[in-house]
C-alpha atoms as a PDB file:
ATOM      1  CA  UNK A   1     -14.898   4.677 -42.408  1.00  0.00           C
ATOM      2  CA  UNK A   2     -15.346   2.282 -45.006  1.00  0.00           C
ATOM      3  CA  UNK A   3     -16.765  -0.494 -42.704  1.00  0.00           C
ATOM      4  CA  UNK A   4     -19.195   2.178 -41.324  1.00  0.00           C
ATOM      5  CA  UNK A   5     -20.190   3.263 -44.793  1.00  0.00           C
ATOM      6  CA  UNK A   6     -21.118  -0.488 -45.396  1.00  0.00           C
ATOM      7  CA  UNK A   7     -23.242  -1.147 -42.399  1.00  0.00           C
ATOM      8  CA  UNK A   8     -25.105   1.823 -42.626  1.00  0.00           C
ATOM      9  CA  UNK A   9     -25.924   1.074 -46.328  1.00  0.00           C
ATOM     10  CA  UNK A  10     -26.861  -2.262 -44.618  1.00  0.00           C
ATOM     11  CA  UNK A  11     -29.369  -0.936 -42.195  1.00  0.00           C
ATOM     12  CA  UNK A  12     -30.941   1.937 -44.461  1.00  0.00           C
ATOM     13  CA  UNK A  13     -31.699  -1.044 -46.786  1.00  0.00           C
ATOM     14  CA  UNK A  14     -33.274  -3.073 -44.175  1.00  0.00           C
ATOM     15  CA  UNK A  15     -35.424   0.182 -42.949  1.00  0.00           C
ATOM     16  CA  UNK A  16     -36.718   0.426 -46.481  1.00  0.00           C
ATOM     17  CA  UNK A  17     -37.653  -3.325 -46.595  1.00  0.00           C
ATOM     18  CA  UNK A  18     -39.443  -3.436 -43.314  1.00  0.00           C
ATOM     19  CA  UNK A  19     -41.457  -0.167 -44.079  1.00  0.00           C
ATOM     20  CA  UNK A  20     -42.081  -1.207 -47.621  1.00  0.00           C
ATOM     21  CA  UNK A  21     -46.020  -0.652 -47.218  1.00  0.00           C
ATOM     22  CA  UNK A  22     -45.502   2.674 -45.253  1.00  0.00           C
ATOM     23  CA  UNK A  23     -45.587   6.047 -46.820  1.00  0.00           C
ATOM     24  CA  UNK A  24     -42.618   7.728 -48.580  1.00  0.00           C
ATOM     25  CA  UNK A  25     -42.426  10.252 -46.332  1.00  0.00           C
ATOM     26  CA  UNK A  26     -42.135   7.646 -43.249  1.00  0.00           C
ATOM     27  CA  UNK A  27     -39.938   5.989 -44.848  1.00  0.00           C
ATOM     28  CA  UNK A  28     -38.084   9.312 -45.326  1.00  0.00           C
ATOM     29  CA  UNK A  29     -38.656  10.056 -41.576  1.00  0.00           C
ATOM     30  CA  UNK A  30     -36.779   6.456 -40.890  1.00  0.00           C
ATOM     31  CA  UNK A  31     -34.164   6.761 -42.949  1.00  0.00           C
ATOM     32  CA  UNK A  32     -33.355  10.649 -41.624  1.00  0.00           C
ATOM     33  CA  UNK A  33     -33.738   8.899 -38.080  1.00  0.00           C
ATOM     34  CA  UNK A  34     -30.887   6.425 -38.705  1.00  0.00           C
ATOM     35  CA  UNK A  35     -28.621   9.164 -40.677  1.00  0.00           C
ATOM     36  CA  UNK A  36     -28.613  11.493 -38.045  1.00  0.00           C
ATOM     37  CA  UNK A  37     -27.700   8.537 -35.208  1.00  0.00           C
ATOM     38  CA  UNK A  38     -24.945   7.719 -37.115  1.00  0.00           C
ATOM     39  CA  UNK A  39     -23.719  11.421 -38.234  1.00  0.00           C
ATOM     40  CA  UNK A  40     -23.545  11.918 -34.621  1.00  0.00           C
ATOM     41  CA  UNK A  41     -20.696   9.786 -33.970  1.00  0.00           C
ATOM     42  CA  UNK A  42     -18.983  11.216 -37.294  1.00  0.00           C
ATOM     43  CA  UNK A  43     -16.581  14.450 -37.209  1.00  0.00           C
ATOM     44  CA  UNK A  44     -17.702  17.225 -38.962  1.00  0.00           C
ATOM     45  CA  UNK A  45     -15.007  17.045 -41.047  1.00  0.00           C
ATOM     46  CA  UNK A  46     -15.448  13.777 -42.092  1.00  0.00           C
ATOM     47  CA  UNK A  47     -19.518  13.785 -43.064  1.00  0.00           C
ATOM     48  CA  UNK A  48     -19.170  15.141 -45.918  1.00  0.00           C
ATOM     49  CA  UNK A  49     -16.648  12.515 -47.188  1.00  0.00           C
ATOM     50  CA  UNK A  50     -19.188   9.933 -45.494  1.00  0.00           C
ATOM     51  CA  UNK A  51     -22.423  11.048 -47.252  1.00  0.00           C
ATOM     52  CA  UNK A  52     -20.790  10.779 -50.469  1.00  0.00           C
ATOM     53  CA  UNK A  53     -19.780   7.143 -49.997  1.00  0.00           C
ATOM     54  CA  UNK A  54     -22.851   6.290 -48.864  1.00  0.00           C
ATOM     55  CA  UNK A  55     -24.728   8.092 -51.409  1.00  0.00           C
ATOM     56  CA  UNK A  56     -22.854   5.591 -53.879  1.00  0.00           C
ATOM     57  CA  UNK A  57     -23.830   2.346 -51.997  1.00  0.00           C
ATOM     58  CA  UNK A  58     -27.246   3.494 -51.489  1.00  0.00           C
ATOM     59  CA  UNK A  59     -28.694   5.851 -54.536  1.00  0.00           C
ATOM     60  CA  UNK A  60     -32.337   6.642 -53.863  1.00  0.00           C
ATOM     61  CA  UNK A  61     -33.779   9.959 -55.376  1.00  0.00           C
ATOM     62  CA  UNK A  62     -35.694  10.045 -51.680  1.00  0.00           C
ATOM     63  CA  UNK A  63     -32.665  10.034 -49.896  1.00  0.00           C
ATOM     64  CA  UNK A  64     -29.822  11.432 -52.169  1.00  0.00           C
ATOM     65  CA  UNK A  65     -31.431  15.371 -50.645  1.00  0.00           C
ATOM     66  CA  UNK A  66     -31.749  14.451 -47.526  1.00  0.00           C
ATOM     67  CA  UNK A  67     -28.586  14.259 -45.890  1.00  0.00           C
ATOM     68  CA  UNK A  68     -27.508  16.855 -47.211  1.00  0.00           C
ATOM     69  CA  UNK A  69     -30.023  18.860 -45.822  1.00  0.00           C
ATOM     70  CA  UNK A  70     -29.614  17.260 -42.117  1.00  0.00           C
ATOM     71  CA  UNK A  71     -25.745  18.055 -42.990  1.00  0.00           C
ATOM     72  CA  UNK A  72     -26.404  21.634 -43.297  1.00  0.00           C
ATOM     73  CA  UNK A  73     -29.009  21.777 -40.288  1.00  0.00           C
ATOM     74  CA  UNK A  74     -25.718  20.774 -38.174  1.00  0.00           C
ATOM     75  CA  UNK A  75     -23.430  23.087 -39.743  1.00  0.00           C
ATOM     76  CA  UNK A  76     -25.881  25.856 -39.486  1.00  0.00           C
ATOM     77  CA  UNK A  77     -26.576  25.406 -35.586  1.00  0.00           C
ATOM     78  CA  UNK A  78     -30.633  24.794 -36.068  1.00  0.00           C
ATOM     79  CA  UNK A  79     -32.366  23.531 -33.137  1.00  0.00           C
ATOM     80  CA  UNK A  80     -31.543  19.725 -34.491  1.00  0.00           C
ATOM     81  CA  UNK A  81     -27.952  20.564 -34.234  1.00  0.00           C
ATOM     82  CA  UNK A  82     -28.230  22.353 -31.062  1.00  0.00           C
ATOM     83  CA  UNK A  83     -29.939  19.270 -29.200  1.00  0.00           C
ATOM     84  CA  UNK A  84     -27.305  17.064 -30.259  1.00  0.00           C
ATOM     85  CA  UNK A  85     -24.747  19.305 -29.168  1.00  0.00           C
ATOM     86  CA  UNK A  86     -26.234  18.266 -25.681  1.00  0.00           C
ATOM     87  CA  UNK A  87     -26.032  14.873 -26.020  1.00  0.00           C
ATOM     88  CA  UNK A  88     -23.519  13.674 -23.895  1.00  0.00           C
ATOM     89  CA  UNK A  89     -22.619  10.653 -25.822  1.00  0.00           C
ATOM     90  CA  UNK A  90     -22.281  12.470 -29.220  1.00  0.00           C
ATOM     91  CA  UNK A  91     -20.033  15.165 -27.360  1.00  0.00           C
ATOM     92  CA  UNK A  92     -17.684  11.820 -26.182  1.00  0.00           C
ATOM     93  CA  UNK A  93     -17.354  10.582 -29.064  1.00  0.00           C
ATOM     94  CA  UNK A  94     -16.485  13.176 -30.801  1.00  0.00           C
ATOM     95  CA  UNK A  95     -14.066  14.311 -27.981  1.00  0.00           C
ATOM     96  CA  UNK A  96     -12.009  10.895 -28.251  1.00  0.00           C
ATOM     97  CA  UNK A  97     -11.482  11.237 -31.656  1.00  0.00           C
ATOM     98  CA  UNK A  98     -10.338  14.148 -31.939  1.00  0.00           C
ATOM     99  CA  UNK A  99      -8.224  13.634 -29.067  1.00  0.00           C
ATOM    100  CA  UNK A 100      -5.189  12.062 -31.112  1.00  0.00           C
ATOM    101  CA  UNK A 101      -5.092  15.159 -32.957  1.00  0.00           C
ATOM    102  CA  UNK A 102      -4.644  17.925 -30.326  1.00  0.00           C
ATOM    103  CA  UNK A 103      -1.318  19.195 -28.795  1.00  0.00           C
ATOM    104  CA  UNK A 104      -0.344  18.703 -25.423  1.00  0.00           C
ATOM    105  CA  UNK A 105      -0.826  21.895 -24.745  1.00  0.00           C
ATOM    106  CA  UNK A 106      -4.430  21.516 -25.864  1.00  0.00           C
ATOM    107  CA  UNK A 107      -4.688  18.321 -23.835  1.00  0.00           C
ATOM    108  CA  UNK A 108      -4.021  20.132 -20.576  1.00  0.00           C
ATOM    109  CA  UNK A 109      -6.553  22.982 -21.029  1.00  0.00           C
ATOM    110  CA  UNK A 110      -8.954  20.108 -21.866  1.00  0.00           C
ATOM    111  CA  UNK A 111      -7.711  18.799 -18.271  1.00  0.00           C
ATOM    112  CA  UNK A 112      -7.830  21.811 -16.441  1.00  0.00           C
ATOM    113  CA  UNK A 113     -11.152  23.121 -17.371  1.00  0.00           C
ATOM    114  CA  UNK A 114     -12.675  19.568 -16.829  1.00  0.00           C
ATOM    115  CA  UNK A 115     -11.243  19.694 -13.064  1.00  0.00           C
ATOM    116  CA  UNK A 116     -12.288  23.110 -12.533  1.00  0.00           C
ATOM    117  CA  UNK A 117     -15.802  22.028 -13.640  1.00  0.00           C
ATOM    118  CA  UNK A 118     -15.146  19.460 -11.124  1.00  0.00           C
ATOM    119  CA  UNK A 119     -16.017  16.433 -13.835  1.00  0.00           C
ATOM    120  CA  UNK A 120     -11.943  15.567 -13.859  1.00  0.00           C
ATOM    121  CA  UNK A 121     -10.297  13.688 -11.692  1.00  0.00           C
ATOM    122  CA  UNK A 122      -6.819  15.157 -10.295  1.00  0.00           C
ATOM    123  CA  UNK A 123      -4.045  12.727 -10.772  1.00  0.00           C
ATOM    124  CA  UNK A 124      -1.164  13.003  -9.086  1.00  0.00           C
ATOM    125  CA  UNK A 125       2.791  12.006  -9.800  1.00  0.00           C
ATOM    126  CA  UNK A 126       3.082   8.559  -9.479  1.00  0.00           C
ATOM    127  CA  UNK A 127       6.389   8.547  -9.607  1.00  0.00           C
ATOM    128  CA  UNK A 128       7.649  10.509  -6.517  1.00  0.00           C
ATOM    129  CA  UNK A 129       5.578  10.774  -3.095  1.00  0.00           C
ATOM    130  CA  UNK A 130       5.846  13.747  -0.920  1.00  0.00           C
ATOM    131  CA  UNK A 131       7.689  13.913   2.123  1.00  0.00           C
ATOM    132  CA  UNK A 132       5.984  15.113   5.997  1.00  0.00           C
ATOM    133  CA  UNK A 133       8.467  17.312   8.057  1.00  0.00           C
ATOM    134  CA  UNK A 134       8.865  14.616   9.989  1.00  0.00           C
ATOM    135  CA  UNK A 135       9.874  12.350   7.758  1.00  0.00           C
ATOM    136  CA  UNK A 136      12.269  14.601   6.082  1.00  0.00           C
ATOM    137  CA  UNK A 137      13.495  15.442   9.675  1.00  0.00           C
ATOM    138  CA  UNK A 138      14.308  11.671  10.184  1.00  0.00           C
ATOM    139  CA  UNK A 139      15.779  11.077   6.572  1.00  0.00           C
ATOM    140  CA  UNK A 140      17.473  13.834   6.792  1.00  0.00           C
ATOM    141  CA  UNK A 141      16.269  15.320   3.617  1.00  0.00           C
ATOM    142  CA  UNK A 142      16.393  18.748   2.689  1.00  0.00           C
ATOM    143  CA  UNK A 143      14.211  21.096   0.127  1.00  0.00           C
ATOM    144  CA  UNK A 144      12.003  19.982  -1.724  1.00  0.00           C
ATOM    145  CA  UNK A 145      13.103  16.935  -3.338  1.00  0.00           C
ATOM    146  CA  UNK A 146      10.481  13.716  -3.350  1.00  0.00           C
ATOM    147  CA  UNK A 147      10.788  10.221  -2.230  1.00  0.00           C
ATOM    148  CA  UNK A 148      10.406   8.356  -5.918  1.00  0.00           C
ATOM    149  CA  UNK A 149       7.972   5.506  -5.562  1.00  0.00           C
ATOM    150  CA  UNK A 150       9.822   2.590  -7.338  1.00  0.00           C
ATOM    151  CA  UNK A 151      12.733   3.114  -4.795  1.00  0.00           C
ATOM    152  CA  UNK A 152      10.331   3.781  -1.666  1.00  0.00           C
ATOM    153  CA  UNK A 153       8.674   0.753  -2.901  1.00  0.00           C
ATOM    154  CA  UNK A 154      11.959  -1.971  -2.868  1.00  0.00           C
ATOM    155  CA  UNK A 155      13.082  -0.229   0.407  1.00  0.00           C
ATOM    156  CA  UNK A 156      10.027  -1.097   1.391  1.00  0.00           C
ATOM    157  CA  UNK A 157      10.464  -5.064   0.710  1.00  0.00           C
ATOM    158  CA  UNK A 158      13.608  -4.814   2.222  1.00  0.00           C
ATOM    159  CA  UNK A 159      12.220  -3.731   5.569  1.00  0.00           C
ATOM    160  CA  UNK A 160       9.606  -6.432   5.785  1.00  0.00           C
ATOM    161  CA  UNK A 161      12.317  -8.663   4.597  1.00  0.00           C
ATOM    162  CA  UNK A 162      14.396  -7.594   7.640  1.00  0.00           C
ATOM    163  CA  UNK A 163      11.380  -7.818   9.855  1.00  0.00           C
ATOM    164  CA  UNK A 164       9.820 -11.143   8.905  1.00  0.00           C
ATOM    165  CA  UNK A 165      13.909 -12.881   9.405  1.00  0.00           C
ATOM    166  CA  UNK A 166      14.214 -10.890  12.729  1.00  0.00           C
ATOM    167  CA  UNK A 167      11.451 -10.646  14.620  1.00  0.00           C
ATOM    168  CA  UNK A 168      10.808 -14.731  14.823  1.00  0.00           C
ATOM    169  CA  UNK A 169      14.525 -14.845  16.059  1.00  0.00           C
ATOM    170  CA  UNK A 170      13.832 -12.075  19.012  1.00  0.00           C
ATOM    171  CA  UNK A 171      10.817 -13.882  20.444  1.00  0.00           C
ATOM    172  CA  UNK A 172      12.220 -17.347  19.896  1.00  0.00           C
ATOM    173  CA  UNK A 173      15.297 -16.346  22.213  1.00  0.00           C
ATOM    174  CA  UNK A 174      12.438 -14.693  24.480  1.00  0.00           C
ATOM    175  CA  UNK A 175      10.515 -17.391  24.963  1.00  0.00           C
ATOM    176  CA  UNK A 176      13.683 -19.366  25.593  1.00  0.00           C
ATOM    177  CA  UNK A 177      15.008 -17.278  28.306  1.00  0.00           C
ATOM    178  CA  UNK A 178      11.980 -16.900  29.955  1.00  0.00           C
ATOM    179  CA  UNK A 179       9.067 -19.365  29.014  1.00  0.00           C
ATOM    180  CA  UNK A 180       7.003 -17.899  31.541  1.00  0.00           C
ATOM    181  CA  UNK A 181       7.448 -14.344  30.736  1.00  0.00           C
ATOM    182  CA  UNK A 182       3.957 -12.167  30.278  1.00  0.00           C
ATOM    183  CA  UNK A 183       5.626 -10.633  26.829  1.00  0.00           C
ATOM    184  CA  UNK A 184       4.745 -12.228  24.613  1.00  0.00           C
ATOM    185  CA  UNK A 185       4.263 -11.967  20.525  1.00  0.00           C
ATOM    186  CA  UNK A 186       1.418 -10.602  19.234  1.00  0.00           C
ATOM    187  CA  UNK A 187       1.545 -12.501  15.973  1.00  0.00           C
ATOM    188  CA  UNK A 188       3.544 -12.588  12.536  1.00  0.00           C
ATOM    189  CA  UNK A 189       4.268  -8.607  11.881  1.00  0.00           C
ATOM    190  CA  UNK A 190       5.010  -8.961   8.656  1.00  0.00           C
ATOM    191  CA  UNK A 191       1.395 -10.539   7.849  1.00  0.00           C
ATOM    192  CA  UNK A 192      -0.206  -8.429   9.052  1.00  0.00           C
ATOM    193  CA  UNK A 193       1.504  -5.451   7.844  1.00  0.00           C
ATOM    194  CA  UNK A 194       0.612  -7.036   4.471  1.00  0.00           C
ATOM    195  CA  UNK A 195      -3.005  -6.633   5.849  1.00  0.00           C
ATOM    196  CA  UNK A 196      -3.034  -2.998   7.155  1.00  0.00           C
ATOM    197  CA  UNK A 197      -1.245  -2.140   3.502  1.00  0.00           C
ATOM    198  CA  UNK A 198      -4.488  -3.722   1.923  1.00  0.00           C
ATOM    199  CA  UNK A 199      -6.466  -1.948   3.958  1.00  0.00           C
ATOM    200  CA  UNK A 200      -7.691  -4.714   5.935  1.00  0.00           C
ATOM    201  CA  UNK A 201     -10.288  -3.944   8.569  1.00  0.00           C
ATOM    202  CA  UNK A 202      -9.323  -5.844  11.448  1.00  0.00           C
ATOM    203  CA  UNK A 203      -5.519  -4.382  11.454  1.00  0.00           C
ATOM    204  CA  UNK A 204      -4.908  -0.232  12.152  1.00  0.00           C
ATOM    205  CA  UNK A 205      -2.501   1.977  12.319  1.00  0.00           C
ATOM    206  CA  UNK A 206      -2.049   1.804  15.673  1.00  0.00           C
ATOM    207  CA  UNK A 207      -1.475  -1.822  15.743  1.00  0.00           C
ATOM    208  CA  UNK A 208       0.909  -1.996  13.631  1.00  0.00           C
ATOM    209  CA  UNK A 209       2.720   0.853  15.672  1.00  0.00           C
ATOM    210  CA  UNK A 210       2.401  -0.980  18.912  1.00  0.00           C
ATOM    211  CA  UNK A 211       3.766  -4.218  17.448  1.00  0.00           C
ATOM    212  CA  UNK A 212       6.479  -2.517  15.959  1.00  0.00           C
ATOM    213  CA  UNK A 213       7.268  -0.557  19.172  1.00  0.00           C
ATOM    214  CA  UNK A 214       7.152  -3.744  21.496  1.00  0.00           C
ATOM    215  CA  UNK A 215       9.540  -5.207  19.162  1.00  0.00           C
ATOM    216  CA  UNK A 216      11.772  -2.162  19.308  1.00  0.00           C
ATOM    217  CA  UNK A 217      11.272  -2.253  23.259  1.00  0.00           C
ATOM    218  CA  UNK A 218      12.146  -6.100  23.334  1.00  0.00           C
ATOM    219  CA  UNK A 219      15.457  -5.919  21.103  1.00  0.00           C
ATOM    220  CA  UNK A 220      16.692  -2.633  23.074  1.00  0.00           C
ATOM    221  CA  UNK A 221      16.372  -4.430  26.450  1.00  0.00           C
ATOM    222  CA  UNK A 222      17.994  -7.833  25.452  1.00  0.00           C
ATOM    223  CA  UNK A 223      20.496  -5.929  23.660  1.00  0.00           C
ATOM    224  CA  UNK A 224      21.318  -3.871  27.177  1.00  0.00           C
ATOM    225  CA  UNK A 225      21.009  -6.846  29.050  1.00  0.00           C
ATOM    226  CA  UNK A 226      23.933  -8.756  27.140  1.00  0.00           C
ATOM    227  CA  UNK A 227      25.995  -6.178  28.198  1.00  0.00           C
ATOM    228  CA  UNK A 228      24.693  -5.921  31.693  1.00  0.00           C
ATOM    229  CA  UNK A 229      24.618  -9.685  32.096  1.00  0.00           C
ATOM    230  CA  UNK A 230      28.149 -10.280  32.843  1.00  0.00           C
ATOM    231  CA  UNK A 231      28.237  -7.603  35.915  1.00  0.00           C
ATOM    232  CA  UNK A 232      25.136  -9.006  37.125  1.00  0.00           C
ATOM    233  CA  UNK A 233      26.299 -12.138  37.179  1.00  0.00           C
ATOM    234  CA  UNK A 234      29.663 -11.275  38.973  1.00  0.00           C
ATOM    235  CA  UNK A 235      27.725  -9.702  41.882  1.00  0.00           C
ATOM    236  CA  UNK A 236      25.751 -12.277  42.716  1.00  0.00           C
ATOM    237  CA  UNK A 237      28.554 -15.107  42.536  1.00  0.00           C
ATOM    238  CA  UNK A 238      30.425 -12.256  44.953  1.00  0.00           C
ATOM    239  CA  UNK A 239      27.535 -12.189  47.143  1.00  0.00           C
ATOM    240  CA  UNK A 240      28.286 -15.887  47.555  1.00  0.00           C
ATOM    241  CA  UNK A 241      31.660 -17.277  47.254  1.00  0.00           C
ATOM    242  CA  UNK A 242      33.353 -14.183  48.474  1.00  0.00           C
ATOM    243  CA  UNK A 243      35.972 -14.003  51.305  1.00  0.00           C
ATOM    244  CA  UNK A 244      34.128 -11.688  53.665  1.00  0.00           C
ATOM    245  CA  UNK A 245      30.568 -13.272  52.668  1.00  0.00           C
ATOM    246  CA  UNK A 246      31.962 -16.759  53.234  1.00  0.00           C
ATOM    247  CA  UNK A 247      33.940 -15.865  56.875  1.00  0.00           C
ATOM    248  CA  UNK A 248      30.471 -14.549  57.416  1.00  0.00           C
ATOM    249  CA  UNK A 249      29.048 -17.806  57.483  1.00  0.00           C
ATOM    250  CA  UNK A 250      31.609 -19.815  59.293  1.00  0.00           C
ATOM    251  CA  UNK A 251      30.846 -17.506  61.985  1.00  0.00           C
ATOM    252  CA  UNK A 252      26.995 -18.254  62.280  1.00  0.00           C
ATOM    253  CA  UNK A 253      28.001 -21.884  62.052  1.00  0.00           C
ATOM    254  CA  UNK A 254      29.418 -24.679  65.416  1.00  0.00           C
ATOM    255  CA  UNK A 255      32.803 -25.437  64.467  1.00  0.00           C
ATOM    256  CA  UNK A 256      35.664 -27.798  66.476  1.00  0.00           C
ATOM    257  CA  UNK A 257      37.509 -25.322  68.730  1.00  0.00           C
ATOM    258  CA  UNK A 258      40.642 -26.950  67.366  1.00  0.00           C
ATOM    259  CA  UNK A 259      40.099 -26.270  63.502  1.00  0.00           C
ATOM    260  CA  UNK A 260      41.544 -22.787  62.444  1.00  0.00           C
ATOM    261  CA  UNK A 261      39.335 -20.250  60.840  1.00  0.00           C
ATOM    262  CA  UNK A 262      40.756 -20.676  58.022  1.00  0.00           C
ATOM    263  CA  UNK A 263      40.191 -24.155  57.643  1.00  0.00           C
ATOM    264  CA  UNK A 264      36.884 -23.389  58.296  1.00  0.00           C
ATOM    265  CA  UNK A 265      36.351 -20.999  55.324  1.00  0.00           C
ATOM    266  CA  UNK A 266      38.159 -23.554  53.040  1.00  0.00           C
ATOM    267  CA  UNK A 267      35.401 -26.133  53.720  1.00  0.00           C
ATOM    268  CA  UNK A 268      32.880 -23.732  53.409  1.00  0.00           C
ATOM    269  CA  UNK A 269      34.077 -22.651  50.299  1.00  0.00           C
ATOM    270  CA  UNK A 270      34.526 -26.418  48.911  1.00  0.00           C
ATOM    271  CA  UNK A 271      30.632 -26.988  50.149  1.00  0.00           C
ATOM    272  CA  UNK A 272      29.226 -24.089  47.493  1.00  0.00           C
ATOM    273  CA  UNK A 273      31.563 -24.799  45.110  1.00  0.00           C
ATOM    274  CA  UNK A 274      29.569 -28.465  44.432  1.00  0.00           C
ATOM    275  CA  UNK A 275      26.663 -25.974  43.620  1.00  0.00           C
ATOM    276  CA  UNK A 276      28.903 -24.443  41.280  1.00  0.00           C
ATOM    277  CA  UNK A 277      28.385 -25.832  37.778  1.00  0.00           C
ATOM    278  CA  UNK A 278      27.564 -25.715  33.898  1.00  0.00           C
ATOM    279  CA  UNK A 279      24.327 -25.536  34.436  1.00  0.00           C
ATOM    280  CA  UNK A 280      23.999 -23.190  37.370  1.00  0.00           C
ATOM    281  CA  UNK A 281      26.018 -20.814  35.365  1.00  0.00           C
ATOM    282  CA  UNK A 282      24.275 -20.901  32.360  1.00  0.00           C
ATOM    283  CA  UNK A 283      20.870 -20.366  34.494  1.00  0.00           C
ATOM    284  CA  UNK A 284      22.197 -17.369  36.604  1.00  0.00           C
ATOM    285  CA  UNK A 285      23.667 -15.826  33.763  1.00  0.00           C
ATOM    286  CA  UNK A 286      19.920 -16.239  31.934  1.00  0.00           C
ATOM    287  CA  UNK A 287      18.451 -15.097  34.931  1.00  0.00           C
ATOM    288  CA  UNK A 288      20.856 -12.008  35.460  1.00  0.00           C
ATOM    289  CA  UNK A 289      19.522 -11.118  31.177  1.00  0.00           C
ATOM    290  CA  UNK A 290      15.628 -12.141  32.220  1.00  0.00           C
ATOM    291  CA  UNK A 291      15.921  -9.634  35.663  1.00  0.00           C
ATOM    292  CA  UNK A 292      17.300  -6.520  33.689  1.00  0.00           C
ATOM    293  CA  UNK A 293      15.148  -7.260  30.192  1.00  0.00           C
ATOM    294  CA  UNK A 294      11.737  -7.233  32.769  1.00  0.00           C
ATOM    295  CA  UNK A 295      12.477  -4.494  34.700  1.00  0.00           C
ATOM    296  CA  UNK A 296      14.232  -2.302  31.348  1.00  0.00           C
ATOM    297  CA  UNK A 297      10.429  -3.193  29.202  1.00  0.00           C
ATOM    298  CA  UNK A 298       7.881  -3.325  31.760  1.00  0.00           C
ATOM    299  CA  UNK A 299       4.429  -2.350  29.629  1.00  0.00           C
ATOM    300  CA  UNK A 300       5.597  -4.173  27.241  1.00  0.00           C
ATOM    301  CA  UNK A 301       3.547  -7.287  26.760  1.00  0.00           C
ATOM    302  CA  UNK A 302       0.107  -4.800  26.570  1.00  0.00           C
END
């Protein structure tokens, strides 16, 4: 207050200086015009205890009345006092300092009636989110406890953690096993999930979800197909190098009528067996995954 005393001395001196050759009661006028700006931004409690410092720094006969009288126009509700009453900076002023001085209790009454006049704003827990049905449903969670926010938020970096590492390793294998294949990535996930969390325009909802479920789709079938590979691959090396399928093809071939049958189907068997190698292997084993993955996650490359 002290400060404030001092600057108001300040100005009601300069006032009186630049209105030197004006009337006394402009000068009056001027100097009530400055006191009541500055009362306005004063407690009521406190202008008393104001005016009288003031008074000492600045002790004209003209003015020593004066506030006092503007003091008690306040106090007594006149028309002066009423019109400031509607000023909304006086009324905010006053309300934030006398804020450190109310209860709690006070401070959410204050609250409440400012929302139900529809001037506050309605601020939620930050601290715990509520849960949809469904998501309880899939969490598993029961009553009416809330996710909290700081754990829903490193969960969160764990998730993009685990799919930034493994979604470049799922469409790396892809594109290995089948180069050609019309499944293809869509771009980095985890960039632009970054995006759709910022609320960037170009990425929605329902991109993200379509990513994510191609992704799902993707790992499902090459996960089923690992398992399906190795039965895959042992019919169609059957369908060739087995007894019956290779005494089938002796038959549809000339032979010597002096070499046995069986010799026959040895020969045979020797002449596919060449074919039969590393590489061959590895490529009907890849096509056996490719086959099943394709025909498991068809609609998938949309």
């Amino acid at each position: 207050m002290e400060s404030r005393v001092l600057e108001t001395a300040n100005r009601l001196r300069l006032i009186q200086v630049d209105f030197a050759d004006e009337s006394d009661q402009t000068r009056r006028d001027y100097l009530r015009e400055e006191i009541e700006k500055v009362l306005a931004a004063i407690l009521p409690s406190e202008r008393n205890e104001f005016l009288r410092m003031l008074l000492e720094r600045f002790p004209t006969g003209g003015f020593a009345a004066q506030p006092a009288e503007t003091e008690s126009e306040i106090e007594g509700g006149s028309t002066l006092g009423e019109s400031r009453l509607r000023n909304v900076d006086f009324l905010i002023q006053n309300l934030l300092e006398t804020l450190p001085t109310l209860t709690e209790e006070q401070k959410v009454i204050i609250d409440k009636s400012l929302q139900e006049a529809g001037l506050g704003t309605e601020v939620k827990n930050c601290d715990s989110i509520d849960l949809s049905q469904e998501l309880r449903s899939k969490l598993q969670i029961s009553g009416e406890r809330r996710l909290e926010a700081q754990e829903l938020a490193e969960l969160s970096a764990m998730l993009v953690e685990f799919i930034s590492k493994l979604e470049p390793v799922v469409w790396n294998t892809w594109r290995a096993l089948s180069p050609r294949s019309a499944v293809r990535s869509q771009g980095a996930l985890a960039k632009k999930i970054g995006q759709f969390l910022c609320k960037d325009a170009e990425v929605s909802r329902s991109s993200i979800d379509e990513d994510l479920k191609v992704l799902q789709r993707l790992i499902a079938a090459m996960t089923t197909a690992v398992s399906r590979a190795g039965g895959q691959f042992a019919k169609r090396h059957l369908a060739k190098f087995s007894p019956s399928e290779i005494a089938a093809l002796v038959k549809m071939e000339p032979g010597g009528v002096f070499v046995s049958h069986e010799v026959k189907c040895w020969r045979k068997y020797v002449e596919l067996a060449e074919t039969l190698n590393e590489d061959a292997i590895d490529m009907e084993i890849r096509k056996a995954i490719v086959d099943y993955v394709e025909s498991l996650a068809k609609g998938m490359g949309r």
